[in-house]
C-alpha atoms as a PDB file:
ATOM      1  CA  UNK A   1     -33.058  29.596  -7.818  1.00  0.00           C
ATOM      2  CA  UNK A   2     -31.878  30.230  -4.677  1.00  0.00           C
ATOM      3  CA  UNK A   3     -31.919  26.473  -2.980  1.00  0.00           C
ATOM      4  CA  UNK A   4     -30.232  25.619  -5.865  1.00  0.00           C
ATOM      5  CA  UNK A   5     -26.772  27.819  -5.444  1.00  0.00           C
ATOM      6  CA  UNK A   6     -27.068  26.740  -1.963  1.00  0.00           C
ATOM      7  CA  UNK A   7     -27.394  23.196  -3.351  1.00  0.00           C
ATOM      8  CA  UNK A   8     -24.296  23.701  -5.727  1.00  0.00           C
ATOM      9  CA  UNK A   9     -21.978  25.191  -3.221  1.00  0.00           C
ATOM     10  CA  UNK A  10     -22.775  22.173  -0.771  1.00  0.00           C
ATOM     11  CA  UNK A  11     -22.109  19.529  -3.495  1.00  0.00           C
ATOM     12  CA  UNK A  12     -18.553  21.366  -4.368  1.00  0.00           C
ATOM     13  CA  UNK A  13     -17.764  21.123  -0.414  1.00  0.00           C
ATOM     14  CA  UNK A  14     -18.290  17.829  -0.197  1.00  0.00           C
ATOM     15  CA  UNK A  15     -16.859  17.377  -3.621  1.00  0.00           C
ATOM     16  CA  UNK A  16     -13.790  19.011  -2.245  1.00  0.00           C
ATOM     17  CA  UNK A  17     -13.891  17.304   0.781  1.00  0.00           C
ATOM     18  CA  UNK A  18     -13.951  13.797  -0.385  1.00  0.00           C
ATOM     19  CA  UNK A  19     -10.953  15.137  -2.954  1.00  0.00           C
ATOM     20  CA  UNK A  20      -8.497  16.137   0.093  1.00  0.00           C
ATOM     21  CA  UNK A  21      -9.533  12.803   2.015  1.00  0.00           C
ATOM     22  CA  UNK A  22      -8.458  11.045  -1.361  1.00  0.00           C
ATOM     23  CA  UNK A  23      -5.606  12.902  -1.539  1.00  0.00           C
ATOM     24  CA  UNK A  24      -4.714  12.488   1.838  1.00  0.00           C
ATOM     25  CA  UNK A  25      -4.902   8.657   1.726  1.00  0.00           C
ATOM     26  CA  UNK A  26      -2.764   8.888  -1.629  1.00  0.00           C
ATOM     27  CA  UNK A  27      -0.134  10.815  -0.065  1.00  0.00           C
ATOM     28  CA  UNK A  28      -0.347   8.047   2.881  1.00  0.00           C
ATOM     29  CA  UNK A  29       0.336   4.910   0.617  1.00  0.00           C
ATOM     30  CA  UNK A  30       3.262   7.015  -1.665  1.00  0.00           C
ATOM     31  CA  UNK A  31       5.017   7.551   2.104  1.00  0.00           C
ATOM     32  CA  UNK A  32       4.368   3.921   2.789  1.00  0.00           C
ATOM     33  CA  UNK A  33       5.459   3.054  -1.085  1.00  0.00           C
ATOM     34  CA  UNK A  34       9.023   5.014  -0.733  1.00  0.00           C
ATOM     35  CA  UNK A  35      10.022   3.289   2.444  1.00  0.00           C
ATOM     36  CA  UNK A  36       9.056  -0.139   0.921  1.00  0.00           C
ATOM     37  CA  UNK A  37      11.511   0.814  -1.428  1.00  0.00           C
ATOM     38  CA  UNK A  38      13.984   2.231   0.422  1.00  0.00           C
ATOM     39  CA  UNK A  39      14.079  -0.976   2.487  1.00  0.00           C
ATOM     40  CA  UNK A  40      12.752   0.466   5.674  1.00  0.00           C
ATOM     41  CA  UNK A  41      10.014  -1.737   5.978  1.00  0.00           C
ATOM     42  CA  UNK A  42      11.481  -5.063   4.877  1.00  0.00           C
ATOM     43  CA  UNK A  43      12.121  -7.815   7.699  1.00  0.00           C
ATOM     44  CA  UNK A  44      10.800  -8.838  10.704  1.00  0.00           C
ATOM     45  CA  UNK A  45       8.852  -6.044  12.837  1.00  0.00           C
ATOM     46  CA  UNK A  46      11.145  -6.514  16.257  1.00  0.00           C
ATOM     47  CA  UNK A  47      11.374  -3.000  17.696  1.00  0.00           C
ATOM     48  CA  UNK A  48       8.724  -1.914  20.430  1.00  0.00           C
ATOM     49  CA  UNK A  49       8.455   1.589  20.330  1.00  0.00           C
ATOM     50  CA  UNK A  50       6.389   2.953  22.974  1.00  0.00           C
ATOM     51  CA  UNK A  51       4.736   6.580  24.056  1.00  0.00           C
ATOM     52  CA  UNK A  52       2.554   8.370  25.636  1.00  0.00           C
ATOM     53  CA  UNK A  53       0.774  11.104  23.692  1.00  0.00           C
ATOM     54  CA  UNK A  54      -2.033  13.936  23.762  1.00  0.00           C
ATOM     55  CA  UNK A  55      -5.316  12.210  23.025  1.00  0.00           C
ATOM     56  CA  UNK A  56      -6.334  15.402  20.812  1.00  0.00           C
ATOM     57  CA  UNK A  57      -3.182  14.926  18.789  1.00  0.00           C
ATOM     58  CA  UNK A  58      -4.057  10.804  18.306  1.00  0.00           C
ATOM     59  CA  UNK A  59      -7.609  11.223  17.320  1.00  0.00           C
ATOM     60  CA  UNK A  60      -6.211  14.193  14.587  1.00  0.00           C
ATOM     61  CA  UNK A  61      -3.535  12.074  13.133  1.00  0.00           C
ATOM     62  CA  UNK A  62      -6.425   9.134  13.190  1.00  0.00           C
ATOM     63  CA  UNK A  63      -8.981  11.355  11.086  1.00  0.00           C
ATOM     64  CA  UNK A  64      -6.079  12.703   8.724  1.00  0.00           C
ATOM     65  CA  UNK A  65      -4.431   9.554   7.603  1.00  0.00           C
ATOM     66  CA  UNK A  66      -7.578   7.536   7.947  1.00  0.00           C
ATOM     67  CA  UNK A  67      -5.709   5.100   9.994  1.00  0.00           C
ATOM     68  CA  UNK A  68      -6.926   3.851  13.292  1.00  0.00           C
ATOM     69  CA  UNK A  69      -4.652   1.007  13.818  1.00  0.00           C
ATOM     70  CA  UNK A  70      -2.375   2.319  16.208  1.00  0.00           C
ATOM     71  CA  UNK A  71       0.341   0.260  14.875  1.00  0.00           C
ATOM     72  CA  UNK A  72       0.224   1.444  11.228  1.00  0.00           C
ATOM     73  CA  UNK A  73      -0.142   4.908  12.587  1.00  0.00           C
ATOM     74  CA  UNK A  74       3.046   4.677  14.309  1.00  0.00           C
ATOM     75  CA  UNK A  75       4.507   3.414  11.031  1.00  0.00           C
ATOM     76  CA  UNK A  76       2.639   5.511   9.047  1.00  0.00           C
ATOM     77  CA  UNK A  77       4.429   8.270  11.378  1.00  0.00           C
ATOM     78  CA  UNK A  78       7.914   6.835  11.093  1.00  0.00           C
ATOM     79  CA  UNK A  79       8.123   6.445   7.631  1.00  0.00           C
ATOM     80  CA  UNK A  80       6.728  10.128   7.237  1.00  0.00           C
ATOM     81  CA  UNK A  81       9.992  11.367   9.330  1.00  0.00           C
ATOM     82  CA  UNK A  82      12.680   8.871   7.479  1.00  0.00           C
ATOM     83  CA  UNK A  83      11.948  10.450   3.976  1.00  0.00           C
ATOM     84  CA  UNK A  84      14.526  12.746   2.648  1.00  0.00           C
ATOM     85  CA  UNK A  85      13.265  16.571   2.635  1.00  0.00           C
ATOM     86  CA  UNK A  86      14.216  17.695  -0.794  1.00  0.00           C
ATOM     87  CA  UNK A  87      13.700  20.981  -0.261  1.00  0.00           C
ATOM     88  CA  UNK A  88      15.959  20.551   2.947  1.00  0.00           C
ATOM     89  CA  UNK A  89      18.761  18.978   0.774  1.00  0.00           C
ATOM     90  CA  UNK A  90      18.335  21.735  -1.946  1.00  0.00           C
ATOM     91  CA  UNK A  91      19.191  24.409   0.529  1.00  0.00           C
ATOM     92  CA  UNK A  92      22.555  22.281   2.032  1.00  0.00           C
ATOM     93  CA  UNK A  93      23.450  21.667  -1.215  1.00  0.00           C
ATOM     94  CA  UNK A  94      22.940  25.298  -2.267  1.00  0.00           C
ATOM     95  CA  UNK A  95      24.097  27.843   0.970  1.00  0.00           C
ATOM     96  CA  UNK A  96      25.904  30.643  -0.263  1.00  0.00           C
ATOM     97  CA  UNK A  97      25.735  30.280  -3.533  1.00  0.00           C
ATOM     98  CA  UNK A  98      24.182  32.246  -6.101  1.00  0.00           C
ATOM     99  CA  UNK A  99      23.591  32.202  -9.659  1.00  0.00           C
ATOM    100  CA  UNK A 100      26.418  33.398 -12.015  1.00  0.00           C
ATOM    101  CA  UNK A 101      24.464  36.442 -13.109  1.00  0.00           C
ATOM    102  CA  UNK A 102      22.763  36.747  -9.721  1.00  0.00           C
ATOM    103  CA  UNK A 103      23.508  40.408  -8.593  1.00  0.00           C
ATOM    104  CA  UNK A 104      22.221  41.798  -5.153  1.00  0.00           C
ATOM    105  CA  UNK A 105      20.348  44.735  -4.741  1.00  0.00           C
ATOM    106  CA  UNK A 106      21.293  46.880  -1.992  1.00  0.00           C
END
């Protein structure tokens, strides 16, 4: 009885596991998806971008995304940091204002 709880609580780590790495790479190709669309990645690839960084930091990124090229990396990077924060936007759009039967509680 025993080996098998231990058996089912191994299986549902892995399970879960192998579910984050999925949903990982998913979240990878929709950041690659919206900057195909936005245009960002059409034309020729002329730009040489070039950096030194932490090794530990590399081999993270690397196991995260699943990508060990380090030229889609640095895309895969780039296109992360040109998508519009929505949350970000929400907040600009929104400073000081409050609802019209917002009341504050003091």
């Amino acid at each position: 009885m025993h080996t098998r709880i231990v058996e089912l609580i191994v299986t549902t780590r892995l399970d879960r596991a192998t579910l984050a790495k999925r949903a990982l790479e998913r979240s990878s190709r929709a950041v690659l998806e919206d900057a195909r669309r936005a245009g960002l990645l059409d034309g020729d690839k002329t730009e040489h971008l070039s950096f030194r960084a932490p090794r530990a930091l590399i081999e993270a990124a690397r196991r995260e995304s699943g990508v060990n090229s380090p030229t889609e990396l640095g895309i895969l990077a780039l296109a992360t940091l040109a998508q519009p924060d929505p949350i970000a936007n929400f907040f600009k759009r929104t400073n000081g204002k409050l609802g019209e039967n917002h009341t504050l509680d003091y």
